[in-house]
Structure formats: structure tokens, C-alpha cells
Protein backbone atom coordinates (compact mmCIF):
# COMPACT_ATOMS: atom_id res chain seq x y z
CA UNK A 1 -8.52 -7.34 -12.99
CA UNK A 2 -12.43 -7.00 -12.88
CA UNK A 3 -14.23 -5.88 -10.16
CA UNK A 4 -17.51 -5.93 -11.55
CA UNK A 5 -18.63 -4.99 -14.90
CA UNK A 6 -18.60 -1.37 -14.48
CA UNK A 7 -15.00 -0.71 -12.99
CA UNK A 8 -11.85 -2.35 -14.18
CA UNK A 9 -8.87 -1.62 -12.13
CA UNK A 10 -5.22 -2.29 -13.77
CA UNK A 11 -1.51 -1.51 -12.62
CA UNK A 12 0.99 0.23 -14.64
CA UNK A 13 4.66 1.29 -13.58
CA UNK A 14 5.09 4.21 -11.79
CA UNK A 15 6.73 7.22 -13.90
CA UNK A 16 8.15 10.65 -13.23
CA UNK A 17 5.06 11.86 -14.51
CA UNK A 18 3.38 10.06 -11.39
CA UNK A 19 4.84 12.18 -8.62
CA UNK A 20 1.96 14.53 -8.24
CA UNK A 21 -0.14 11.70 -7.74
CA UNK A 22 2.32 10.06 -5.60
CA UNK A 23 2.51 13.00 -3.23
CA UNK A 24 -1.30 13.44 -2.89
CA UNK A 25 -1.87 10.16 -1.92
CA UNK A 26 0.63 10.31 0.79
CA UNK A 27 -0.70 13.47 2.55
CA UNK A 28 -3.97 12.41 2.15
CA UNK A 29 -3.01 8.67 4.26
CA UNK A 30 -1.33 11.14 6.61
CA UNK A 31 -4.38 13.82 7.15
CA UNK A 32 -5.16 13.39 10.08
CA UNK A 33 -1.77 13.69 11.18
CA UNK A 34 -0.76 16.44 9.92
CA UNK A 35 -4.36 18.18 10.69
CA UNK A 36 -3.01 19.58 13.31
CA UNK A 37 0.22 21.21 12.70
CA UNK A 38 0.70 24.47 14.30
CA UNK A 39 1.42 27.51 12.30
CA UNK A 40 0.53 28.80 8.53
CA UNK A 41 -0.66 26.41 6.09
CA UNK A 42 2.52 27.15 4.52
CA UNK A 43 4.55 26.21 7.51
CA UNK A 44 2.54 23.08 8.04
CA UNK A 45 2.90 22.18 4.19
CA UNK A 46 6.75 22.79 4.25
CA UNK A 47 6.37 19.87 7.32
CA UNK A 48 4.51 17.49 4.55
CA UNK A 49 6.83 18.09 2.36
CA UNK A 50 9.54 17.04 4.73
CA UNK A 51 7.92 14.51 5.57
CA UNK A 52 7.32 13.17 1.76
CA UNK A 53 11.04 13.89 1.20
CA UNK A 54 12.11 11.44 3.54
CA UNK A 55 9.59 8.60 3.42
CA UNK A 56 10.66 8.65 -0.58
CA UNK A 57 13.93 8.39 0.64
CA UNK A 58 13.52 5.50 3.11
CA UNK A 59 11.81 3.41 0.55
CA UNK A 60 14.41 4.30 -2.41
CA UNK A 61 17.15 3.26 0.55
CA UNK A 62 15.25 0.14 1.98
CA UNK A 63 13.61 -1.50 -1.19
CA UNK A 64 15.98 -0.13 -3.84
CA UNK A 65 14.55 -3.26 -5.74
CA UNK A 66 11.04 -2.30 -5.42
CA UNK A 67 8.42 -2.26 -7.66
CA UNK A 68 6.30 0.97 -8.14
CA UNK A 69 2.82 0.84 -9.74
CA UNK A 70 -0.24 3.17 -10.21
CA UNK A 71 -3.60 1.68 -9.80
CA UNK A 72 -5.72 2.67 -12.15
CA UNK A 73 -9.76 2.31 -12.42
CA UNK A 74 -11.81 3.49 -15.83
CA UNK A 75 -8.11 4.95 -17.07
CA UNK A 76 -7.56 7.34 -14.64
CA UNK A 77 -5.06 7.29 -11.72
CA UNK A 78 -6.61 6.21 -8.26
CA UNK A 79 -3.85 4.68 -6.33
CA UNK A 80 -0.35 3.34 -6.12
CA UNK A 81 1.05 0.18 -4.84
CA UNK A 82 4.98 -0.71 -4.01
CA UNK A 83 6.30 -4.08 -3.55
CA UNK A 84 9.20 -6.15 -2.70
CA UNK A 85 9.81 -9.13 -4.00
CA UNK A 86 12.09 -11.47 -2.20
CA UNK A 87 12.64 -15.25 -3.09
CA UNK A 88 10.01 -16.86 -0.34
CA UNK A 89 8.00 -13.30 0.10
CA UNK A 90 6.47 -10.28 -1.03
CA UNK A 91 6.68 -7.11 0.96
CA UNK A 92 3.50 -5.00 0.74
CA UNK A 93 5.91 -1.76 1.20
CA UNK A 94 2.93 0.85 0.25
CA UNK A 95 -0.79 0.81 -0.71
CA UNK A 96 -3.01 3.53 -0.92
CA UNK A 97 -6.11 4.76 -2.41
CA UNK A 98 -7.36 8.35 -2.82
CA UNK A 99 -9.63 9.09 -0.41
CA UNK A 100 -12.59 9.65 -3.05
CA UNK A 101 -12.12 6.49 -4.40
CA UNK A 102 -11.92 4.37 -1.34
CA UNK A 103 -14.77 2.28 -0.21
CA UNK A 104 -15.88 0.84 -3.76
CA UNK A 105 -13.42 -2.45 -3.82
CA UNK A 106 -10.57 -0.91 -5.64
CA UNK A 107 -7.48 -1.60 -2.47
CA UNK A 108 -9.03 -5.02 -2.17
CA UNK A 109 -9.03 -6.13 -5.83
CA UNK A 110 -5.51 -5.12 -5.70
CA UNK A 111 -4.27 -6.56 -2.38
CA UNK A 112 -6.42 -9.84 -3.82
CA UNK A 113 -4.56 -9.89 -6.91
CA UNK A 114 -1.19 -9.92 -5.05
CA UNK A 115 -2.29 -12.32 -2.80
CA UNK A 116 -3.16 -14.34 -5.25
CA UNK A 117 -0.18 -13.97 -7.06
CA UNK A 118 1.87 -14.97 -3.76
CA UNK A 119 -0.05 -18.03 -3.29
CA UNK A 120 0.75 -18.91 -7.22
CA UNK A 121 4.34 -18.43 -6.66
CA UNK A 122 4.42 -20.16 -2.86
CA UNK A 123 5.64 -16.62 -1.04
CA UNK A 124 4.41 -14.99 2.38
CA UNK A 125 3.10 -11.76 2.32
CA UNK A 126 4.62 -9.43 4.68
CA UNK A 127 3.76 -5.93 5.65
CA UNK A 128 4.28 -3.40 8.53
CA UNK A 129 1.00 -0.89 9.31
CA UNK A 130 0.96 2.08 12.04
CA UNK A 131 -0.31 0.40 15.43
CA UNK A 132 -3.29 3.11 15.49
CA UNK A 133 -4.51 2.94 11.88
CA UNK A 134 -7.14 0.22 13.19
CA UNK A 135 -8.93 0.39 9.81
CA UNK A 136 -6.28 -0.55 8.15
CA UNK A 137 -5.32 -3.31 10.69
CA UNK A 138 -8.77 -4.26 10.58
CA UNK A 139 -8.82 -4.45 7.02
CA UNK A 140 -5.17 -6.86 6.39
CA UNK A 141 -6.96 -9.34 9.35
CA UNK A 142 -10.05 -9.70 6.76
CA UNK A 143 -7.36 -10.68 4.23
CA UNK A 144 -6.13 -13.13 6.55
CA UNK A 145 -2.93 -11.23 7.68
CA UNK A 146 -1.48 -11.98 11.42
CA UNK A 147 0.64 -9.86 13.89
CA UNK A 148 3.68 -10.98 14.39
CA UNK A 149 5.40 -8.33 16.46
CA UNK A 150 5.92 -4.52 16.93
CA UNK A 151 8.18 -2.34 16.68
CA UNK A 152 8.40 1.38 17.00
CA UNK A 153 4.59 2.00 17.06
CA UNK A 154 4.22 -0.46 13.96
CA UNK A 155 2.79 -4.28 14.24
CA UNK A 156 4.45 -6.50 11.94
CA UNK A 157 1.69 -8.46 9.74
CA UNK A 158 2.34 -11.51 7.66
CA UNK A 159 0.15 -13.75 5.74
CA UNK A 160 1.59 -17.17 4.29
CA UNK A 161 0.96 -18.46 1.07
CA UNK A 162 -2.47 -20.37 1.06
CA UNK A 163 -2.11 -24.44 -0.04
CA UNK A 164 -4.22 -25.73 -2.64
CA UNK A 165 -4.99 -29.23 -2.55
CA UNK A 166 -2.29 -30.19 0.18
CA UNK A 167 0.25 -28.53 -2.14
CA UNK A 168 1.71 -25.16 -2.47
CA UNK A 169 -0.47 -22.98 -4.88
């Protein structure tokens, strides 16, 4: 996928070699969370690592069927995307982007491609984001994405599969 003519951004599986990568990008989508944890920094990283420990277990538990990917842009690791893929929808489990890469296009071209491949394939998007990350809330309704509940301090987002010419795409 081409975002312009200077960046290309692709998705490869996920591998063990991937963790490091994997475990950056989730402390660094949880910063300001854990910013202020009380105690040493080794205290406060043995709560990350916790932390990491058991959101790799939820998703290993919840989507064993999941699909792990790195996002890549000129070659080099940037991001990582997991998805569920259901008969009549796609679960946007996980997206992130490091935080020096964000702001040049690279989330979106991904996020477009899937949507894109939902509408191909006639399946709803679905996806669950933390009720205070407005950006990111802010960023899924500019993708067309609606609330559809909450639960737990998370809203419940979905967006159906777009029709092309009064058919399913």
C-alpha cells in the first residue's frame, strides 16, 4: 500500500523476533498511564511488564484465531496490527504506531486498507477503544466508525461494510 511516493507501508506476520517491538509499542500507547506510577523506575517497569504479560494473555485467550502483523514503512518496523476475522466481521483487536512515526498517514493507510478489505468481503468492522483516549475516538469517527455501547470504561465502535452501487462491495 502507497501512501505517497516517498513512504510505502506493508504488513508482514508477526514473529518471535517481533516481541521487542511488540512491547514498545504497548508501553508507549500506555505512557501516560503509567507516567505516574509511584516508586523506582524499576518498580514502575515491573508494573508494565505486568501489565504486558496479561494484555498478551487476554488476546492469546480471546482471539486465539487472530492475526498478528507488523506494519512496516521504508523496511523498517513502525507498528503492529491484530485482527479477528469472523464470517460477517473483522475485529480491529490492536493498532498502534510508534509514537515517532505517528502523524505522517501510516495508522490510516492501514486502518484504510482493512476497511477496504471489509467492504470487499461484505463484513462490519468492529472495535472497542478506552472511553478517554478521545484522539483515538476522534480518529475511528473520521473513518466512519459509530458507538454502539460501553462497557467497563470502553465504547464499543462498529463500522458496517460500505455498499457500492446498491450492492455489497
Amino acid at each position: 500500500m502507497l501512501l505517497d511516493s516517498a513512504v510505502t507501508v506493508t504488513l508482514r506476520t508477526a514473529a518471535r523476533g517481533d516481541d521487542a517491538l511488540i512491547r514498545r509499542l504497548f508501553t508507549d500507547s500506555r505512557a501516560a498511564d503509567f507516567a505516574h506510577l509511584p516508586g523506582t523506575d524499576a518498580a514502575a517497569q515491573a508494573i508494565v511488564d505486568l501489565q504486558f504479560t496479561a494484555h498478551a494473555a487476554m488476546l492469546s485467550t480471546r482471539y486465539p484465531d487472530a492475526e498478528h502483523k507488523v506494519i512496516t514503512a521504508h523496511g523498517s518496523p513502525v507498528g503492529h496490527i491484530v485482527t479477528n476475522t469472523l464470517p460477517g466481521s473483522i475485529r480491529l483487536v490492536d493498532i498502534a504506531v510508534l509514537a515517532e512515526h505517528q502523524g505522517h498517514g501510516l495508522g490510516t493507510a492501514v486502518l484504510d486498507a482493512l476497511l477496504s478489505h471489509a467492504d470487499a468481503t461484505v463484513r462490519t468492522v468492529e472495535l472497542s477503544v478506552w472511553e478517554l483516549n478521545e484522539p483515538a475516538i476522534r480518529w475511528y469517527q473520521r473513518h466512519n466508525f459509530i458507538t454502539t455501547g460501553a462497557v467497563g470504561g470502553r465504547l464499543a465502535m462498529r463500522r458496517p461494510a460500505h455498499l457500492k452501487q446498491g450492492i455489497p462491495a
